[in-house]
Protein backbone atom coordinates (compact mmCIF):
# COMPACT_ATOMS: atom_id res chain seq x y z
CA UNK A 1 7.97 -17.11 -53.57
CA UNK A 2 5.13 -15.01 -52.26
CA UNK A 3 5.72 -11.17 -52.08
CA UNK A 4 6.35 -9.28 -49.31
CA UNK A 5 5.17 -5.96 -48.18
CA UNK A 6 7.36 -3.76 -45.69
CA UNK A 7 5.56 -1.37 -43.34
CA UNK A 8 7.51 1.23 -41.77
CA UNK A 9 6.83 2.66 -38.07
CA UNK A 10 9.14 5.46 -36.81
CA UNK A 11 12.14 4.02 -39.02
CA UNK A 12 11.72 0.55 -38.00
CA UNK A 13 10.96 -2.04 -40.68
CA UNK A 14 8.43 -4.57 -39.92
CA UNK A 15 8.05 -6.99 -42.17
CA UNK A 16 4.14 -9.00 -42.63
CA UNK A 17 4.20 -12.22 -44.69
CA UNK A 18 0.99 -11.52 -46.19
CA UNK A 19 1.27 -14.61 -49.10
CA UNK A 20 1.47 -16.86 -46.12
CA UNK A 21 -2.20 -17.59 -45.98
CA UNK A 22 -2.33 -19.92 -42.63
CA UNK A 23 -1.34 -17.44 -40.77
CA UNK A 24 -4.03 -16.02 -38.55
CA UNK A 25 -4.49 -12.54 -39.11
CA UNK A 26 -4.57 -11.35 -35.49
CA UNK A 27 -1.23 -13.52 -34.89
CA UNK A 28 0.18 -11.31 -37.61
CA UNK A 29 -1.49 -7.89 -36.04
CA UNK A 30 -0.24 -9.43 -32.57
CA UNK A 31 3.29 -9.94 -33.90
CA UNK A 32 3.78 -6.07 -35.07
CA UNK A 33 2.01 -4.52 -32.15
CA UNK A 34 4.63 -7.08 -30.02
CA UNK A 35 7.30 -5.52 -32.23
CA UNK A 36 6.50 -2.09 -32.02
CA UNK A 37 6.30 -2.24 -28.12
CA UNK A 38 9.86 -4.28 -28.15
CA UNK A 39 11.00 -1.20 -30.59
CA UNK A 40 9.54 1.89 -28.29
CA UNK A 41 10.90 0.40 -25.14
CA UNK A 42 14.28 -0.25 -26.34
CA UNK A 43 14.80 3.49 -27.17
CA UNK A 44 13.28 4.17 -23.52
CA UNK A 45 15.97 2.12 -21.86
CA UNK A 46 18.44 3.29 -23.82
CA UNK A 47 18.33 6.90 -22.66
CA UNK A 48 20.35 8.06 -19.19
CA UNK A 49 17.12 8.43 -18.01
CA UNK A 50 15.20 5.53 -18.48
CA UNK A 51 15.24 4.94 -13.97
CA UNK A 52 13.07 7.61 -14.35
CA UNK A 53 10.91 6.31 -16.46
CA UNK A 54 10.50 3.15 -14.64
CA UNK A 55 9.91 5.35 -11.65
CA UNK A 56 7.33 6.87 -13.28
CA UNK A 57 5.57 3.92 -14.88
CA UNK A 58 5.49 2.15 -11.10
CA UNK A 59 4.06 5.50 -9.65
CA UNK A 60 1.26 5.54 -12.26
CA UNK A 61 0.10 1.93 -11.03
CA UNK A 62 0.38 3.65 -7.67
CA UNK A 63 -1.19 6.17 -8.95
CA UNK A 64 -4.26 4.54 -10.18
CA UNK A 65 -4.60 2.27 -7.11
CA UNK A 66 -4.33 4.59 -4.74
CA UNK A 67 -7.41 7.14 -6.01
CA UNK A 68 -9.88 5.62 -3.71
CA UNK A 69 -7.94 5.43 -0.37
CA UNK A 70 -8.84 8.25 1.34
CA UNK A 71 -12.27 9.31 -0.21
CA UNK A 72 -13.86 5.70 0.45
CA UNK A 73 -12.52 5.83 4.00
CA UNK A 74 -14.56 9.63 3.79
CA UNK A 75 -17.13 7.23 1.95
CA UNK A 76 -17.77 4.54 4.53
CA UNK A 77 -19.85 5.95 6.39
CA UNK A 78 -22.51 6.60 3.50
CA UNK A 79 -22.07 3.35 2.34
CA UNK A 80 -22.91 1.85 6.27
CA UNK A 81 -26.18 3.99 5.73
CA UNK A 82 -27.09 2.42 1.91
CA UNK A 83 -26.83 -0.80 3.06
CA UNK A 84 -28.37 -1.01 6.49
CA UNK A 85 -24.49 -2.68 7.64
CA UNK A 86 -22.91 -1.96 11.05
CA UNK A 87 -20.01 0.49 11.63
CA UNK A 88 -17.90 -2.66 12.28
CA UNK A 89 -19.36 -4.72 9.10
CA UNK A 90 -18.20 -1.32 6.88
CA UNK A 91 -14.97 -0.93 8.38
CA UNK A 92 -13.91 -4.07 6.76
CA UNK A 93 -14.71 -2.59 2.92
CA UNK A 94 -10.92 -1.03 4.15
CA UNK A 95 -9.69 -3.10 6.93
CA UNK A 96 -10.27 -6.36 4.63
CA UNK A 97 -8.01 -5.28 1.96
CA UNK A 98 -5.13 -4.31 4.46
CA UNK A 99 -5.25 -7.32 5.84
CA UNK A 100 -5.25 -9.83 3.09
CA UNK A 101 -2.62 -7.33 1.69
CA UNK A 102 -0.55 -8.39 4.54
CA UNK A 103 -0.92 -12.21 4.45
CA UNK A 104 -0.17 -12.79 0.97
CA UNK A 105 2.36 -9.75 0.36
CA UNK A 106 5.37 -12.38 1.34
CA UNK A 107 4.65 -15.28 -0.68
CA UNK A 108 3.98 -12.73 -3.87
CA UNK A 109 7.05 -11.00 -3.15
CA UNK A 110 8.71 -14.62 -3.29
CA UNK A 111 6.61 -14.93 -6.66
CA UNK A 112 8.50 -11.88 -7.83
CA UNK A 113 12.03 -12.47 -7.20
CA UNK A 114 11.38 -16.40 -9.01
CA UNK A 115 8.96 -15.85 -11.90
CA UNK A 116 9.59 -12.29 -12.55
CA UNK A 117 9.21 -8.59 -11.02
CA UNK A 118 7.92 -7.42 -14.02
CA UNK A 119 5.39 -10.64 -15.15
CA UNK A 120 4.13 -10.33 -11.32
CA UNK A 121 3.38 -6.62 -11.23
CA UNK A 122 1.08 -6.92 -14.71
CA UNK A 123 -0.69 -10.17 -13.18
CA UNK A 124 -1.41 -8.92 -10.04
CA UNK A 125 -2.13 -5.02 -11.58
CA UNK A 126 -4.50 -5.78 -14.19
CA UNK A 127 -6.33 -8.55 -11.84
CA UNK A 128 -6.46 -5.63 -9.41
CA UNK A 129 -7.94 -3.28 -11.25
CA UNK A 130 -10.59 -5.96 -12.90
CA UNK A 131 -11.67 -6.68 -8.92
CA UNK A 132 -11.85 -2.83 -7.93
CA UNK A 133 -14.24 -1.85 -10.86
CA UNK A 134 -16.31 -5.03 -9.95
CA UNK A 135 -16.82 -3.47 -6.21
CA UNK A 136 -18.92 -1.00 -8.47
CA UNK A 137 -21.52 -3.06 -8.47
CA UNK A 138 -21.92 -4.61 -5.59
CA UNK A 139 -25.07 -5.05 -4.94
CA UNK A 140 -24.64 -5.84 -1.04
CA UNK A 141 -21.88 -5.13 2.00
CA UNK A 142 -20.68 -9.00 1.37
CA UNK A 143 -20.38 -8.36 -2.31
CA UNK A 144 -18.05 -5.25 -1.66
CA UNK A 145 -16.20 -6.75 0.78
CA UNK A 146 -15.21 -9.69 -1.26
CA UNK A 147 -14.26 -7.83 -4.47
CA UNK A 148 -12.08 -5.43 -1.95
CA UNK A 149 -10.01 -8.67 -0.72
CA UNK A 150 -10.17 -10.19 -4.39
CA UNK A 151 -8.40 -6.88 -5.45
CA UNK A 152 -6.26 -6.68 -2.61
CA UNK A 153 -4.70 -10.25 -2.93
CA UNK A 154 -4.30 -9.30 -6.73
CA UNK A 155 -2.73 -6.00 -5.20
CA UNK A 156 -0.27 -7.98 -2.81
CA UNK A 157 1.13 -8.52 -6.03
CA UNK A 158 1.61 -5.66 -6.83
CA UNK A 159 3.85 -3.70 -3.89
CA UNK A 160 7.02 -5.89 -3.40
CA UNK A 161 7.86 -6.11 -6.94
CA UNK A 162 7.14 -1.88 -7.52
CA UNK A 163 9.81 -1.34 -5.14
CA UNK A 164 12.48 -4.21 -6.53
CA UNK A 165 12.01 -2.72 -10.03
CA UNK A 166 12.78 1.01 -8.34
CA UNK A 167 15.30 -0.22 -6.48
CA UNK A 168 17.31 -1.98 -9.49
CA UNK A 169 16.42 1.23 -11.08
CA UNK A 170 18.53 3.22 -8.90
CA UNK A 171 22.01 2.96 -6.84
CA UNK A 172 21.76 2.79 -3.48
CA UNK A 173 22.44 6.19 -2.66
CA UNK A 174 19.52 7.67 -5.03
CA UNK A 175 16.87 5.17 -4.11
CA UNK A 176 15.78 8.05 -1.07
CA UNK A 177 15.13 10.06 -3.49
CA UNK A 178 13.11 7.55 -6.13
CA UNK A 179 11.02 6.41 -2.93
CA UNK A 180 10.35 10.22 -1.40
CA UNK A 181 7.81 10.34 -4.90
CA UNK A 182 7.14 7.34 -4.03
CA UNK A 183 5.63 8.24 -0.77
CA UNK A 184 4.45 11.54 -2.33
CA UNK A 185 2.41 9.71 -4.60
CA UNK A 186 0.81 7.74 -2.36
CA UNK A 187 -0.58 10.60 -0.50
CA UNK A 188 -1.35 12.80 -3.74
CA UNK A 189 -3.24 9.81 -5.66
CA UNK A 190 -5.56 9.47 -2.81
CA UNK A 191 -5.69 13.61 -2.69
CA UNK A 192 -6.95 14.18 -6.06
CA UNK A 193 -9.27 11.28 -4.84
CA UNK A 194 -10.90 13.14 -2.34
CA UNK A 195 -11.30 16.24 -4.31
CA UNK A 196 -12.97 14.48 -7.01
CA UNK A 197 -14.48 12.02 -5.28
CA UNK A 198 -16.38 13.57 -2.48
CA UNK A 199 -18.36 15.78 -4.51
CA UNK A 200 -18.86 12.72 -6.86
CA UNK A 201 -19.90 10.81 -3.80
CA UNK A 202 -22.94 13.74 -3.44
CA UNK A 203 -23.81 14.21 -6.67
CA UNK A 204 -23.69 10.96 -7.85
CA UNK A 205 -22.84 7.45 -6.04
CA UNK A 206 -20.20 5.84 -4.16
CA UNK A 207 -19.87 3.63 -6.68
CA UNK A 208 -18.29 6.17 -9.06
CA UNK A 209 -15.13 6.07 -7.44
CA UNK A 210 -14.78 2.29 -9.16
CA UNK A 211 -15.96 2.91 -11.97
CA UNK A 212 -13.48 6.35 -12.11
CA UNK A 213 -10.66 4.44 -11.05
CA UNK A 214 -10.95 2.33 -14.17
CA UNK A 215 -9.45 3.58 -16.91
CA UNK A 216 -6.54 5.51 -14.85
CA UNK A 217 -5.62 1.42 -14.03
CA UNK A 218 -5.73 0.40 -17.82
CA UNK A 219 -3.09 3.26 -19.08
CA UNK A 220 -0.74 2.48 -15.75
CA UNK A 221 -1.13 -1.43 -16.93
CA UNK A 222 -0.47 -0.14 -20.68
CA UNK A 223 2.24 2.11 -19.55
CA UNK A 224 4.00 -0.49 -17.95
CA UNK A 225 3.67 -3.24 -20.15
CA UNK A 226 6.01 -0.88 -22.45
CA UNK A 227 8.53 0.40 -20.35
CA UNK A 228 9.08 -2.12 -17.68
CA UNK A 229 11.92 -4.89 -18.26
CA UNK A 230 11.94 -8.11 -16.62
CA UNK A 231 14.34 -9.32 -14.03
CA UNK A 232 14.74 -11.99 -11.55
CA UNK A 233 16.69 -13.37 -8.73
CA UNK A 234 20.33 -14.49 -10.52
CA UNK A 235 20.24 -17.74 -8.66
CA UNK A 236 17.27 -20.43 -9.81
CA UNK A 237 15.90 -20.98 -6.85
CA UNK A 238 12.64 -23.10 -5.53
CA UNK A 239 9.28 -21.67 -4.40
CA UNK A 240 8.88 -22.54 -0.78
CA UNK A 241 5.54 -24.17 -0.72
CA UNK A 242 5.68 -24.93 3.03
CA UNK A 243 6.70 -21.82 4.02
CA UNK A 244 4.19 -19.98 2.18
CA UNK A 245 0.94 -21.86 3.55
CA UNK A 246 2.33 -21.33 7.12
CA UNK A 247 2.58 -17.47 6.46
CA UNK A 248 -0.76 -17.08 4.98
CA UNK A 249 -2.17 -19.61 7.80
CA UNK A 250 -0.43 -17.83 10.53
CA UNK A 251 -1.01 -14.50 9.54
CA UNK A 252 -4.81 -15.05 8.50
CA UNK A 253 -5.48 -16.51 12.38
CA UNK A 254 -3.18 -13.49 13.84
CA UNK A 255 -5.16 -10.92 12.04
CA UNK A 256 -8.53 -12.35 12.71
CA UNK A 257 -8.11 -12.17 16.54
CA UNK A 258 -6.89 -8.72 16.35
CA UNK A 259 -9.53 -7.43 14.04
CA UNK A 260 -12.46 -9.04 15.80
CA UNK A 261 -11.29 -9.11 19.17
CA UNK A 262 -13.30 -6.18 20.88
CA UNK A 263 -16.49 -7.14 18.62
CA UNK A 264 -16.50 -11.47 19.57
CA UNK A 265 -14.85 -10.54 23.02
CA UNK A 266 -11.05 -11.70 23.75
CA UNK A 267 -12.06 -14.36 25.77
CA UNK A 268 -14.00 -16.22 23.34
CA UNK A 269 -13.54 -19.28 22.27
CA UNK A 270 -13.07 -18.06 18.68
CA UNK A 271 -10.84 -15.58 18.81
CA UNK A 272 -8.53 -17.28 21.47
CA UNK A 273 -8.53 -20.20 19.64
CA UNK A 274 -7.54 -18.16 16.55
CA UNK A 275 -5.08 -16.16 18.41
CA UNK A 276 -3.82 -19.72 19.59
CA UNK A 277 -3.55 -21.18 15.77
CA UNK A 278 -2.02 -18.05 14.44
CA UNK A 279 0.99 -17.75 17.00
CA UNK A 280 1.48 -21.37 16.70
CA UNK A 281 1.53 -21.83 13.31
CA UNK A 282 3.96 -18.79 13.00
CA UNK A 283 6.18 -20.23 15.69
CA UNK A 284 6.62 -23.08 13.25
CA UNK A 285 6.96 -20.49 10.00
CA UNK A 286 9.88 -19.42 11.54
CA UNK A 287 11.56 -22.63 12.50
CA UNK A 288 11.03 -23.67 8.77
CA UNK A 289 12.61 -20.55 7.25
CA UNK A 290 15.47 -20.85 9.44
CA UNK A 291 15.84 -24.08 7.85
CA UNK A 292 14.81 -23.65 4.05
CA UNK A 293 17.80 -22.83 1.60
CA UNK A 294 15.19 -20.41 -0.23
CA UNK A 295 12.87 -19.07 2.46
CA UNK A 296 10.03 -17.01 1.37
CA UNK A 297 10.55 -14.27 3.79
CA UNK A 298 14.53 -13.34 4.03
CA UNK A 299 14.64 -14.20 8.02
CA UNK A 300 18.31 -13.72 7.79
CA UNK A 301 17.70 -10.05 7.41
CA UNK A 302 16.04 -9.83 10.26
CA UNK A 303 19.54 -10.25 11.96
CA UNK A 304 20.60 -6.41 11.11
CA UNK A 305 19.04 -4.14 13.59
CA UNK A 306 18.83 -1.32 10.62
CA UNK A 307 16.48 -4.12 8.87
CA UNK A 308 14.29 -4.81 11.84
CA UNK A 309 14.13 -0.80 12.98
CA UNK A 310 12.92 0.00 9.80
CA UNK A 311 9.91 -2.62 9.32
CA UNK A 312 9.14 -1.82 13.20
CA UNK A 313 9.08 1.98 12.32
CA UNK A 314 7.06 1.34 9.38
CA UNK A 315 4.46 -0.93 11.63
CA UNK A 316 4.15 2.08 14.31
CA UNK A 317 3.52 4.91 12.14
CA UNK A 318 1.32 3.46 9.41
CA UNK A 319 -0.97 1.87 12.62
CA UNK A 320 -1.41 5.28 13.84
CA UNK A 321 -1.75 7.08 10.60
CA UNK A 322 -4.17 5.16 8.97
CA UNK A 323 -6.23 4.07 12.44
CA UNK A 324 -6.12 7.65 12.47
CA UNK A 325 -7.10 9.15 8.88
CA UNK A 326 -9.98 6.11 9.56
CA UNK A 327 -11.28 7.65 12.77
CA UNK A 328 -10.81 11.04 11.92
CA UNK A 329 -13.43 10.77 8.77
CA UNK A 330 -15.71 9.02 11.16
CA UNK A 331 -15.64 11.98 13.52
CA UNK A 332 -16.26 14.53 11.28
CA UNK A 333 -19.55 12.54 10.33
CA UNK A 334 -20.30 11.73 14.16
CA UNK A 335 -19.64 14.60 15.91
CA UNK A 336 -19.41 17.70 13.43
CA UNK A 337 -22.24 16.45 10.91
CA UNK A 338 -20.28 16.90 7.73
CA UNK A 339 -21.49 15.72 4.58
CA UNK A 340 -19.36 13.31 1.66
CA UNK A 341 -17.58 16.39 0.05
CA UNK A 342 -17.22 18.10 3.61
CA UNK A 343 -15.40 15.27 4.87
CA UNK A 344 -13.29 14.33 2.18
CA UNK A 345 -12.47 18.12 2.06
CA UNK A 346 -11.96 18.08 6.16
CA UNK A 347 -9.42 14.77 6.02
CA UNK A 348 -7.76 15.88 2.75
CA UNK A 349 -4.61 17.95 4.62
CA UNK A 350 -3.41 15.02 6.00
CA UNK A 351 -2.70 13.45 2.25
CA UNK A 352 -1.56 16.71 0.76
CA UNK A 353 1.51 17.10 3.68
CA UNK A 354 2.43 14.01 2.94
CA UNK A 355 2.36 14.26 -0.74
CA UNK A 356 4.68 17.63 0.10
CA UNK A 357 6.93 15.96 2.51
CA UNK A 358 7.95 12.64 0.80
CA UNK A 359 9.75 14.39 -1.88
CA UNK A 360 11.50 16.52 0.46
CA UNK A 361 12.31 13.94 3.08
CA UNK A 362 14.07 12.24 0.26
CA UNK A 363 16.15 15.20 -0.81
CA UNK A 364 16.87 16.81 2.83
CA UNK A 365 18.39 12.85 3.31
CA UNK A 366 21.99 13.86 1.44
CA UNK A 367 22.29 16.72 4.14
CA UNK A 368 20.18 15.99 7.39
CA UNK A 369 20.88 12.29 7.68
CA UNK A 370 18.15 9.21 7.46
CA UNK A 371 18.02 8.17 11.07
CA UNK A 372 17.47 12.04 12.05
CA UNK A 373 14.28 12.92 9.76
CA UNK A 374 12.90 9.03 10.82
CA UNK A 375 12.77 9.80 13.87
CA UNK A 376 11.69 13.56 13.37
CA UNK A 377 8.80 12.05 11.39
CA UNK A 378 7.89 9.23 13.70
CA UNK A 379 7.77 11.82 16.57
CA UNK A 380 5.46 14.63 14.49
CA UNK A 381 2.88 11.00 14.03
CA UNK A 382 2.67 10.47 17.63
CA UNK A 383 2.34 14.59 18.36
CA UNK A 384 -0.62 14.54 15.32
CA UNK A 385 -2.40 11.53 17.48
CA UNK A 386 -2.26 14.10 21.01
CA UNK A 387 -3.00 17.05 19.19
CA UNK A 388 -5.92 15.14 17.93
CA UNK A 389 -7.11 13.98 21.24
CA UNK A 390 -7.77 17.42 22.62
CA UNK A 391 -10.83 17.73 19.77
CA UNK A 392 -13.96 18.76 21.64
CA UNK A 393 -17.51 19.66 19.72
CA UNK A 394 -16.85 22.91 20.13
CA UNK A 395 -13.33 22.73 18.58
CA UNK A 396 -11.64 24.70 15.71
CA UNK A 397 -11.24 23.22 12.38
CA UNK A 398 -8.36 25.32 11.86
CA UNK A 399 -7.03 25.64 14.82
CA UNK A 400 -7.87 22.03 16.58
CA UNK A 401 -8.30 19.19 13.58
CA UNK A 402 -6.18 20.93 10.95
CA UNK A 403 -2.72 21.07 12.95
CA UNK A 404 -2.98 17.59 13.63
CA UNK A 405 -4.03 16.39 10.74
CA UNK A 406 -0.65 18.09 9.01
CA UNK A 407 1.81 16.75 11.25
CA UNK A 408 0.94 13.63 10.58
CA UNK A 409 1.30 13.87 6.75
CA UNK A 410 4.68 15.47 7.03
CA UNK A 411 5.44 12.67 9.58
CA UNK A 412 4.90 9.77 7.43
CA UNK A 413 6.65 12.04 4.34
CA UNK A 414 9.62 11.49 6.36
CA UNK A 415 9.45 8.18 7.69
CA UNK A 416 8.36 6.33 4.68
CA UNK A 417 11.65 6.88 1.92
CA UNK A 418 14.21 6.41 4.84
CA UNK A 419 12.64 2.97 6.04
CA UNK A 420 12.13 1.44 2.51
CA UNK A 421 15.68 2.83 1.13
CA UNK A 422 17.15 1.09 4.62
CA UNK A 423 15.36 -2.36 3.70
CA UNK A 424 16.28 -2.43 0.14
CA UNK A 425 20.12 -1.06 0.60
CA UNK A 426 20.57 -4.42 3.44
CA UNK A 427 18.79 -6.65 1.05
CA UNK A 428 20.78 -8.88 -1.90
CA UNK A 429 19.81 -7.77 -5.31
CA UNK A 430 18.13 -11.89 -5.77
CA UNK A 431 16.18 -10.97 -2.44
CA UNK A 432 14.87 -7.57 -4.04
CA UNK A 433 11.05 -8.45 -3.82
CA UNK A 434 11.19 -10.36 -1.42
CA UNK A 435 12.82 -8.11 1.41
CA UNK A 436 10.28 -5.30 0.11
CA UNK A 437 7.47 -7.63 0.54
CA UNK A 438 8.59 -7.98 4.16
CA UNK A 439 8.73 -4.14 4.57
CA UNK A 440 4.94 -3.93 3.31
CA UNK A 441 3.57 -7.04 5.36
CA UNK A 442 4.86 -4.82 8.20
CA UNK A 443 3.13 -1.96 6.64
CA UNK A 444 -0.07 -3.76 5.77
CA UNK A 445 -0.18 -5.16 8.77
CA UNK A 446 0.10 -1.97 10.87
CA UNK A 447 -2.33 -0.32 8.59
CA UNK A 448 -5.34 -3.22 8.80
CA UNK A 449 -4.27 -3.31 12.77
CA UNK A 450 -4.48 0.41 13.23
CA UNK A 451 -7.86 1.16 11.15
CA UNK A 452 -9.34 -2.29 13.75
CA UNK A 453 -8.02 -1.38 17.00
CA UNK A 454 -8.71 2.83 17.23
CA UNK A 455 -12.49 1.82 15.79
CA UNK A 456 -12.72 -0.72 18.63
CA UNK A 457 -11.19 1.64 21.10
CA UNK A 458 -14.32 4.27 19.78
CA UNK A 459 -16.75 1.37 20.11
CA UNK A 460 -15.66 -0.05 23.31
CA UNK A 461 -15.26 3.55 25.11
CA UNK A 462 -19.02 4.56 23.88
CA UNK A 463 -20.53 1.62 25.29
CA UNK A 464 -22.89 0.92 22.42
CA UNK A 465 -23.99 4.82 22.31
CA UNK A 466 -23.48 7.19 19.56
CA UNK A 467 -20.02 7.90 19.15
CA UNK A 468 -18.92 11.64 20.87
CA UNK A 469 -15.67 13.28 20.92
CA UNK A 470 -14.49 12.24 24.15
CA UNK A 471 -14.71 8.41 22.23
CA UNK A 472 -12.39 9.53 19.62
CA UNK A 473 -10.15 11.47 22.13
CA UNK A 474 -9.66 8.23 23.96
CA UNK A 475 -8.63 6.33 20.92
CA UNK A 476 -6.22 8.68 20.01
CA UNK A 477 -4.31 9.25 23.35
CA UNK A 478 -4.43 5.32 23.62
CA UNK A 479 -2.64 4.57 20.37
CA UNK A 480 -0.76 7.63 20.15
CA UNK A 481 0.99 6.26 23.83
CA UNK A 482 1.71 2.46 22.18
CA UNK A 483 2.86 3.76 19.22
CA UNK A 484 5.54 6.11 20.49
CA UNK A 485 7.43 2.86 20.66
CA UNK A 486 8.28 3.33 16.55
CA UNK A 487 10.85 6.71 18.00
CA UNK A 488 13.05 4.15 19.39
CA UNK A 489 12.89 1.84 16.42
CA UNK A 490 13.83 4.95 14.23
CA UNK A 491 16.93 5.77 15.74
CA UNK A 492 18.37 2.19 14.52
CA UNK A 493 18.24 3.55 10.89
CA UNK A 494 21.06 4.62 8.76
CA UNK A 495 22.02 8.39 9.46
CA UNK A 496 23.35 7.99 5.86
CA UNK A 497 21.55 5.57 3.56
CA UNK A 498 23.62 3.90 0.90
CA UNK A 499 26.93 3.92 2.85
CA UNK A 500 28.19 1.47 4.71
């Protein structure tokens, strides 16, 4: 019999076959690498604290995603300039991504809850970062825009199966807390973003932010490769194939007409005809997941009012926070003449009040109540958009942008963990992914709908001019009025998430 030879890693024997000559080498380097990541996660999980870890290894793809939010917003208008593309063309290197974000986020969260939370999140994570460091070289606005979508499809992926694998993490009445850092790390990712990346934007290129972003996405893949642990609805269920193409139709159409209609005009043919299509074809979405035994989006959940207030909340107040963080960066270009670094600097408040207030809109849950801080944060959103409004050239930073700019960061810090702990405690643990993937087609929606409609509000109130202050104010007293509809939406939340 042909020797063996025992290797030892960490007290763990792992035993190579090395007489066994027709076995590839790299199967054999494969199989201990396989064994020593099987090895190093099973002492993770076995620890109290391994929630935590998971927390932190879905936070860390946040992480990594989430660097060039807010600086390439900052960016956008530098990278209109480079390539001789319209304001409108460039608002779709961020529009595009929230919108395709939003038509395929059901169906993947669907994916999830059938094939696997953990096998979707590294798919659709290490496709997503393999798209975002090809924007880097785009050689074109077209080229951009399509590895943007390519990552943000990829991406959709990515969101409803982070927040099932937190929420099996933790009980119901600690999820608040595991999705306040949640929310704070979606505001601090895109911080340290903006401090690096605006005076990387100057000194170098745009296209730094990319190529930066890389290697922060390959140790969140690596990271969770190793800690994460599969898991899967308990019942085998089907993949609801119709279902899924009406969504994506539907949705596709829907956003289309919204996104384009100040730029086509709403009365043409194209965008009512889409606007037809999309409401149709949704009409008849529904009418099949009423009927399906395994529906890709949980419609019976949208019988519990706490449900429905919080994906309506979430709509409101990311449409005016992100329309807003969009136009914002434009008017400190337009109207104040800042540079890259200066605006990235200017806008970077907003993300850093946030990244404060998520943690502690989690923790002030146990003794304030959910419904009360929901609809304390919806209300300081709506008050950032007025304050806002009353910006004039000869305004304060510090006394006219900056307050507003904070109150919406702590407003979204507060609205955020109480809506997505409300849509995961009503959900079934089978229907983990997929009730978070309707939370974030709400949220991606409102996000791609907000960043269109207040830069079509600036467009269509300047008349084809340059862009002044009283264009922006007009945006922002326009969607802060529609949008104070998310305060009565947050009052149908929990006061006390977790119990019944």
């Amino acid at each position: 019999m042909a020797p063996r030879e025992s290797t030892r890693i960490e007290e763990t024997p792992v035993v190579i076959d090395v007489g066994e000559s027709n076995v590839p080498v790299a199967r054999r380097v494969i199989q201990v690498v396989d064994e020593r990541r099987r090895d190093l996660r099973s002492r993770v999980e076995a620890r109290d604290s391994y929630r935590w870890w998971v927390l932190f290894a879905v936070l860390s793809g946040l992480f990594a995603t989430g660097l060039t939010i807010t600086v390439l917003t900052a960016a956008l208008p530098f990278i209109r300039d480079e390539f001789g593309a319209s304001t409108s063309s460039a608002s779709w290197v961020v529009a595009a991504p929230f919108l395709l974000r939003a038509v395929f986020v059901p169906a993947f969260g669907k994916v999830g809850d059938l094939w696997g939370r953990k096998r979707t999140w590294v798919a659709g994570f290490a496709l997503s970062t393999l798209f975002s460091f090809a924007a880097g070289f785009a050689p074109g606005i077209g080229f951009l825009i399509g590895a943007r979508v390519l990552s943000a499809v990829a991406g959709a992926m990515v969101a409803p199966s982070s927040m099932a694998l937190i929420a099996e993490a933790f009980d119901a009445e600690e999820r608040v807390k595991a999705l306040g850092w949640w929310s704070a790390t979606i505001a601090v990712s895109p911080l340290i973003g903006v401090v690096a990346g605006g005076f990387l934007v100057d000194a170098l290129s745009w296209r730094w932010l990319f190529y930066g972003q890389f290697p922060f996405g390959v140790a969140a893949l690596v990271l969770g490769i190793v800690v994460l642990k599969d898991s899967r609805a308990p019942v085998r269920q089907r993949f609801d194939l119709t279902g899924a193409a009406l969504s994506i139709v539907g949705l596709s159409a829907l956003m289309l007409a919204f996104n384009q209609g100040v730029e086509w005009g709403w009365t043409s043919g194209v965008i009512l005809a889409s606007a037809a299509i999309g409401v149709l074809t949704l009409a008849a979405f529904v009418v099949v997941e009423l009927r399906s035994d395994h529906p890709v989006l949980p419609v019976q959940y949208f019988r519990s009012p706490r449900f429905v207030g919080a994906v309506t909340l979430n709509f409101f107040a990311q449409f005016l926070y992100m329309g807003g963080f969009f136009i914002t960066s434009f008017m400190m270009r337009d109207v104040f003449g800042y540079a890259a670094a200066g605006v990235s600097l200017a806008v970077a408040p907003r993300a850093a009040s946030l990244g404060l207030f998520g943690p502690v809109g989690g923790n002030l849950t146990s003794r304030v109540g959910g419904r009360r801080l929901a609809v304390t944060g919806m209300t300081s959103i709506v008050a950032s958009s007025f304050v806002l409004a009353q910006v004039g050239p000869e305004s304060s930073y510090l006394l006219g942008i900056l307050p507003g700019l904070v109150l919406a960061g702590i407003g979204l810090g507060f609205v955020t963990p109480q809506s997505a702990a409300t849509v995961t405690n009503e959900s079934d643990q089978g229907d983990l992914a997929s009730a978070s993937g309707a939370l974030n087609m709400f949220v991606s929606v409102g996000q791609s709908m907000g960043i269109a409609v207040m830069a079509a509000l600036v467009t269509a109130h300047a008349g084809g001019a340059q862009a002044s202050a009283a264009d922006y104010s007009y945006a922002f007293s326009v969607a802060g009025a529609v949008c104070a509809l998310g305060i009565p939406a947050a009052l149908l939340l929990p006061q006390w998430p977790g119990r019944s």
